[in-house]
Protein backbone atom coordinates (compact mmCIF):
# COMPACT_ATOMS: atom_id res chain seq x y z
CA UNK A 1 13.29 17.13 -12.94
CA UNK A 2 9.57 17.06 -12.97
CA UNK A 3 9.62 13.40 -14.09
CA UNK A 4 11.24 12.45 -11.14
CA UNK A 5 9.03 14.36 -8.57
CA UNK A 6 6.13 12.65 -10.63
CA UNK A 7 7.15 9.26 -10.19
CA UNK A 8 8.37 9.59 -6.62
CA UNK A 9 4.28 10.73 -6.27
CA UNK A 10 3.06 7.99 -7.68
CA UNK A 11 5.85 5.40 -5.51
CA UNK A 12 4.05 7.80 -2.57
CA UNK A 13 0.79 7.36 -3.04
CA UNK A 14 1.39 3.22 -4.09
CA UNK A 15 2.93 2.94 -0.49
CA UNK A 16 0.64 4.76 1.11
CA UNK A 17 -2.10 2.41 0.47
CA UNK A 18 -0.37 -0.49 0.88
CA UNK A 19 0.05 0.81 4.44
CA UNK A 20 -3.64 0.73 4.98
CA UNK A 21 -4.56 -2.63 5.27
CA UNK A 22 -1.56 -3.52 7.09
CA UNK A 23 -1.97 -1.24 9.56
CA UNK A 24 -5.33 -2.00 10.09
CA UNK A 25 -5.36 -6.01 10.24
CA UNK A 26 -2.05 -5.71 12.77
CA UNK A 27 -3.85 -2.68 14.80
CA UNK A 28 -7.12 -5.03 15.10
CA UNK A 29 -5.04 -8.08 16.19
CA UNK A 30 -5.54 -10.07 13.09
CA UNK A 31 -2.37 -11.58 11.04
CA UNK A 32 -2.26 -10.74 7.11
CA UNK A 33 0.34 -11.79 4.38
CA UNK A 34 3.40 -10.15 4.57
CA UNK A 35 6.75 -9.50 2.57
CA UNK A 36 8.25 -11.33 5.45
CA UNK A 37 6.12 -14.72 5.49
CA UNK A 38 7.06 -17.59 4.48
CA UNK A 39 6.70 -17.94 1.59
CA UNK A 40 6.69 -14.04 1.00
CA UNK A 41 3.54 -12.18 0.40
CA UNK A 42 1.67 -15.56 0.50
CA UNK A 43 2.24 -16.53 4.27
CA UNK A 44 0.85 -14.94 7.36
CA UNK A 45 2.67 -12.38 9.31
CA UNK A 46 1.60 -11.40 12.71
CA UNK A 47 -0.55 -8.68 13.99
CA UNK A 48 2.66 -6.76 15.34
CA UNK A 49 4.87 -7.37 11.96
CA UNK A 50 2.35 -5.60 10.19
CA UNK A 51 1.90 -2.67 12.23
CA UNK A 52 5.75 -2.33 11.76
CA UNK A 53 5.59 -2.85 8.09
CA UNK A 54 2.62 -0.53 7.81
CA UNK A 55 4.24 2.22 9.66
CA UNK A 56 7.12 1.65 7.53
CA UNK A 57 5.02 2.41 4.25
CA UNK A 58 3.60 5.28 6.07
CA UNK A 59 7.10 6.86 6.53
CA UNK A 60 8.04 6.21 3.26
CA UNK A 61 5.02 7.11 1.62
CA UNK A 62 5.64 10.76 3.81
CA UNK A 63 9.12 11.18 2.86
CA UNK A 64 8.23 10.54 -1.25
CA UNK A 65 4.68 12.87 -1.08
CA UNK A 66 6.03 15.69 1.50
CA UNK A 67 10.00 15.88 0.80
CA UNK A 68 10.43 14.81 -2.89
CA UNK A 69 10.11 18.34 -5.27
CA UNK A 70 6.42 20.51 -4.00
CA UNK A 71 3.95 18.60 -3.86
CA UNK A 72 0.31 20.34 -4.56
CA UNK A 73 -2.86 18.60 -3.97
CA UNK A 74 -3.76 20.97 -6.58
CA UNK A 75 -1.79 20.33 -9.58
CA UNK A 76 -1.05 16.76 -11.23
CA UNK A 77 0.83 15.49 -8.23
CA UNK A 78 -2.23 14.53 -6.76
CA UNK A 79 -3.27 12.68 -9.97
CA UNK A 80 -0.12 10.62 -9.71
CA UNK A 81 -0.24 9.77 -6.25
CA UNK A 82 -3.97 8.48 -7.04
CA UNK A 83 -2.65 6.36 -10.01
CA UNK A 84 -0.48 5.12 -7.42
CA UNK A 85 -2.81 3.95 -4.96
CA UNK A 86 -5.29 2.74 -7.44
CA UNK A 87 -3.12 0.36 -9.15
CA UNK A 88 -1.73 -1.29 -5.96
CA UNK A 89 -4.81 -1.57 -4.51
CA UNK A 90 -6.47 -3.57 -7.63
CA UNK A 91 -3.47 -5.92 -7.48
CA UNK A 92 -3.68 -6.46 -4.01
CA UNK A 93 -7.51 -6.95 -4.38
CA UNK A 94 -6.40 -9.19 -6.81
CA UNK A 95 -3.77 -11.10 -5.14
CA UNK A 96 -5.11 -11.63 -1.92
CA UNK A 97 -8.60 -11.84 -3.21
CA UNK A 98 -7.44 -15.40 -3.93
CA UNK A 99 -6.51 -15.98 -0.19
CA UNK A 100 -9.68 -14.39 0.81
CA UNK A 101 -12.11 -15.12 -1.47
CA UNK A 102 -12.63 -11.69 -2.58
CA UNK A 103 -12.18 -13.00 -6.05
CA UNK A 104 -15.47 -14.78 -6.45
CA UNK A 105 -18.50 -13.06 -7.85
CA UNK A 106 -21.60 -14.21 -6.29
CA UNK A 107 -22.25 -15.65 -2.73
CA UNK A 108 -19.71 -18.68 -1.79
């Protein structure tokens, strides 16, 4: 079903950048919100859950792009797995702009 291979690229490429900015605030020593915070998503998580949870993404993100139907970084696949990425990396600007002040538009 292509359907299926489509959406399991766009899942892929979703998770894949989500495991970006874990991966780097836990590999640089910093903590960053988690699912596993208190409360979730909103709290701090430390610099080693967030490697975890980043590598985590990673191998999921692997499994959906690289065993999920063929994907082709030549055909729409690639297209999907960008729609992926882009959209959870404008909510997350969004979301944890307003922890970070990433939300404001001129100097602070």
């Amino acid at each position: 079903m292509i359907w299926f291979d489509e959406a399991a690229y766009f899942l892929g490429g979703g998770l894949l950048a989500n495991a970006v900015p874990h991966l780097v605030r836990g590999m640089t020593g910093h903590s960053f919100q988690s699912p596993f915070a208190t409360p979730s998503g909103k709290g701090l998580s430390s610099s080693t859950v967030n490697v975890l949870w980043g590598f985590l993404n990673l191998a999921a993100a692997y499994g959906l792009l690289f065993w999920v139907g063929s994907f082709s970084a030549k055909s729409f696949d690639i297209l999907a797995a960008a729609i992926g990425a882009l959209l959870i990396g404008l909510f997350s600007a969004r979301h944890f702009g307003g922890f970070h002040g990433g939300n404001l538009s001129g100097p602070a």
